[in-house]
Protein backbone atom coordinates (compact mmCIF):
# COMPACT_ATOMS: atom_id res chain seq x y z
CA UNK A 1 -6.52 -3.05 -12.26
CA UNK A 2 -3.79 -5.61 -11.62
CA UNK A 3 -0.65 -5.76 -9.62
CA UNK A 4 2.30 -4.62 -12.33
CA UNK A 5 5.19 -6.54 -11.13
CA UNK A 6 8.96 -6.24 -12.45
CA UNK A 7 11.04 -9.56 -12.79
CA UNK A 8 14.69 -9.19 -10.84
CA UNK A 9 17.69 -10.56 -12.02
CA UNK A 10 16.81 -13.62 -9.73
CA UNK A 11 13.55 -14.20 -11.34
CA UNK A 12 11.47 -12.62 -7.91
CA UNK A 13 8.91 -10.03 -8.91
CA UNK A 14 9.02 -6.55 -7.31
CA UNK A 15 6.17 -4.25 -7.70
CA UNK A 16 5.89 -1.30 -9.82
CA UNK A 17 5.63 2.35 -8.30
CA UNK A 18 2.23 3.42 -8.78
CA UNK A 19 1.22 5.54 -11.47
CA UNK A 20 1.33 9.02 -10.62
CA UNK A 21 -2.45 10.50 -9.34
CA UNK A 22 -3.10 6.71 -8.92
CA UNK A 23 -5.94 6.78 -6.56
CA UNK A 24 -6.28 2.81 -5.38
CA UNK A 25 -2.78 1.26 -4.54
CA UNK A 26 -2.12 -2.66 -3.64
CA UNK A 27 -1.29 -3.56 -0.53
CA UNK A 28 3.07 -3.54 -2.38
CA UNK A 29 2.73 -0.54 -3.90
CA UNK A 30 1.84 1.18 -0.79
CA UNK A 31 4.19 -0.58 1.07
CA UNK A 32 6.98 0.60 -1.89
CA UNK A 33 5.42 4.29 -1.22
CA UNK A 34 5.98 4.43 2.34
CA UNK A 35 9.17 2.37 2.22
CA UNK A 36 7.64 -0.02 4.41
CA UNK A 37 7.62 -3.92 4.11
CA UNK A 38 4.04 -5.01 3.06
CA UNK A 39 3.95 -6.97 5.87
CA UNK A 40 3.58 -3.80 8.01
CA UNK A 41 1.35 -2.54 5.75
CA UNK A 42 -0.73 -5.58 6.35
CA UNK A 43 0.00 -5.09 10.22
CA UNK A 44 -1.82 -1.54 9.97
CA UNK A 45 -4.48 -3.10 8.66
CA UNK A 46 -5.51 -6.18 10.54
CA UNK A 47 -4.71 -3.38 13.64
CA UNK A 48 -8.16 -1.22 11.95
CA UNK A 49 -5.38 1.54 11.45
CA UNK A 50 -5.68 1.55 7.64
CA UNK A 51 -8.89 0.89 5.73
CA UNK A 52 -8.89 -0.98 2.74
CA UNK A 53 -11.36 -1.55 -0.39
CA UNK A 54 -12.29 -4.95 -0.89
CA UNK A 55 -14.74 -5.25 -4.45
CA UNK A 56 -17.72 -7.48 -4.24
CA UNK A 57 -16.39 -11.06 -5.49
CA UNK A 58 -12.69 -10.17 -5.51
CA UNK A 59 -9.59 -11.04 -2.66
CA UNK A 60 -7.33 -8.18 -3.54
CA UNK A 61 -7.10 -5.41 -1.09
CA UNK A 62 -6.50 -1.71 -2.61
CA UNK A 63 -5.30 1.19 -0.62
CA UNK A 64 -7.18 4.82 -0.83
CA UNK A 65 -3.90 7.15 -0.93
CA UNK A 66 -6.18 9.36 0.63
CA UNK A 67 -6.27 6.96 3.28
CA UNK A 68 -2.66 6.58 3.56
CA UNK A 69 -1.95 10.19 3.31
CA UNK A 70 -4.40 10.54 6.35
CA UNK A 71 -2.50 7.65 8.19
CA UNK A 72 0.61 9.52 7.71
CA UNK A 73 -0.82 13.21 8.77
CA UNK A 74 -2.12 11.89 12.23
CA UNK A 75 1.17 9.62 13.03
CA UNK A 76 3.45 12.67 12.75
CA UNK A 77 5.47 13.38 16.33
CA UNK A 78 6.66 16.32 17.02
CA UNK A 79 10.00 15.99 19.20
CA UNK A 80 11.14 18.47 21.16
């Protein structure tokens, strides 16, 4: 898998939404999925709030959505 990037009119890249039942997202598309800059993403996980997967030999990071659907479910407040 590789990050699938979009040019802009300005020539920047923005990443592609994730394929639908995608189950390993980048570290942009989950960041696009939340609505999130990456850089919080990133926060969550140098904080051990979000686990990532990390193949043998490679430096890209990939999300389990299961993770971030589980990162979601115990953050939710209920205010009263």
């Amino acid at each position: 898998m590789s990050t699938t990037t979009t040019p802009t009119a300005r020539g920047h890249r923005s990443p592609r939404p994730a394929r639908e039942g995608a189950r390993l997202l980048t570290v942009a598309q989950a960041a696009l999925d939340l609505g999130i800059p990456a850089t919080s993403i990133r926060d969550l996980i140098s904080r051990g709030l979000l686990p990532v997967v990390r193949f043998e030999g490679a430096r890209r990071i990939w999300i389990r959505r299961a993770d971030l659907d589980a990162l979601i479910q115990k953050s939710i407040e209920v205010m009263q």
